[in-house]
Protein backbone atom coordinates (compact mmCIF):
# COMPACT_ATOMS: atom_id res chain seq x y z
CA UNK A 1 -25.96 -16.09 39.97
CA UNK A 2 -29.10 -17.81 38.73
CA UNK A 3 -28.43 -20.87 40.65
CA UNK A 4 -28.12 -18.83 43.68
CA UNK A 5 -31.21 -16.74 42.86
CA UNK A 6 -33.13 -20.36 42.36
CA UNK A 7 -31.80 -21.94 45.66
CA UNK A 8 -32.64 -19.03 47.59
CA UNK A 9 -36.40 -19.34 46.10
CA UNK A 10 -36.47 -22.68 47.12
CA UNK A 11 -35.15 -21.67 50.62
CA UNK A 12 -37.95 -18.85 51.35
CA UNK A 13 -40.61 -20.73 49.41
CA UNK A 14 -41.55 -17.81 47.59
CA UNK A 15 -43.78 -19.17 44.92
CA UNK A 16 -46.59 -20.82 47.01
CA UNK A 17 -46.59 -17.34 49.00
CA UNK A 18 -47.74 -16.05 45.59
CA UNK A 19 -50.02 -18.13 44.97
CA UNK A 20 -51.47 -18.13 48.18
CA UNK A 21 -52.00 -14.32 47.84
CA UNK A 22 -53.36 -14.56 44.40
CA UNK A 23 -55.76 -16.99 45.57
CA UNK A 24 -57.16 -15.07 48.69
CA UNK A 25 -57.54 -12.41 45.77
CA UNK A 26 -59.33 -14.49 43.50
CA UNK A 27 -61.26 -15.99 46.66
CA UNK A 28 -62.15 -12.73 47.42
CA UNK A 29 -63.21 -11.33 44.02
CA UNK A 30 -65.41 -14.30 43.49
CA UNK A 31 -66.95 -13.07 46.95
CA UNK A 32 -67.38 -10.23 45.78
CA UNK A 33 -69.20 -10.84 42.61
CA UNK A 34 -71.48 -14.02 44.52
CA UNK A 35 -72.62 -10.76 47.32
CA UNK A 36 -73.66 -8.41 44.47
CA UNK A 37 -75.76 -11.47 42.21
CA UNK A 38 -77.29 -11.77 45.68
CA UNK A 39 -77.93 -8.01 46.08
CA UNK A 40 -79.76 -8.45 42.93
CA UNK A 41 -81.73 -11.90 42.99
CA UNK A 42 -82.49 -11.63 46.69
CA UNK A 43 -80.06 -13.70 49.48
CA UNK A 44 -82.75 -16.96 49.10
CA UNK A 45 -83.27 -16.89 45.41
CA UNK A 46 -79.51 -16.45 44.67
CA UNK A 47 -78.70 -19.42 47.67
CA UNK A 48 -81.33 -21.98 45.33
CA UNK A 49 -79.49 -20.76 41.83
CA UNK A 50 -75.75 -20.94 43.04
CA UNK A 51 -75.29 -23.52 45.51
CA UNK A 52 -72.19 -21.42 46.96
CA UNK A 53 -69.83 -23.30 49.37
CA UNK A 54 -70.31 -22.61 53.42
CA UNK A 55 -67.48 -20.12 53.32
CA UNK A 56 -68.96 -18.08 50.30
CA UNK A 57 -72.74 -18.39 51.95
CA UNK A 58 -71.33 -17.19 54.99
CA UNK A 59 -69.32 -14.32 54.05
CA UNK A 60 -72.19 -13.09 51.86
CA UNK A 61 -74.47 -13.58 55.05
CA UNK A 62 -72.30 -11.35 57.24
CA UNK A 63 -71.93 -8.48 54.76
CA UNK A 64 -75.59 -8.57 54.28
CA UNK A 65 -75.86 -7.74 57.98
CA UNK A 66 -73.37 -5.47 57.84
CA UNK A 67 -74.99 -3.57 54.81
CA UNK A 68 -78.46 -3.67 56.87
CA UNK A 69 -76.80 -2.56 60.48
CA UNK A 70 -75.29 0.73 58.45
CA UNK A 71 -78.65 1.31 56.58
CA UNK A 72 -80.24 1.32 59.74
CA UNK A 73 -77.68 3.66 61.60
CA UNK A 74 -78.26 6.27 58.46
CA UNK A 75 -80.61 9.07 59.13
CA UNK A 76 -83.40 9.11 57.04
């Protein structure tokens, strides 16, 4: 039964599917905590201090104009 259960792992692959997900997780978490030290410092300031990778800066780039765009679409 356990040979079975290890040959069929090996036939989907399962384990890098995990760690796939759990790395778009981390990926994202780590997004996550880069945007709000840049809600903080300022987008500049944070950009000199962390050096993030193009992905990161441009992620945090976009949800800054998202987070603008719905500021300015709120009534005052």
């Amino acid at each position: 039964m356990r040979n079975l259960i290890e040959k069929t792992k090996t036939f989907l692959n399962l384990e890098p599917i995990k760690q796939n997900v759990y790395s778009r997780r981390e990926k994202m978490n780590e997004i996550k905590h880069q945007y709000h030290l840049a809600s903080y410092l300022g987008f500049k300031k944070w950009k000199e201090v962390h050096k993030p990778d193009s992905y990161t800066e441009n992620v945090v780039k976009e949800l800054f104009a998202i987070d603008r765009a719905a500021k300015q679409a709120l009534p005052e």
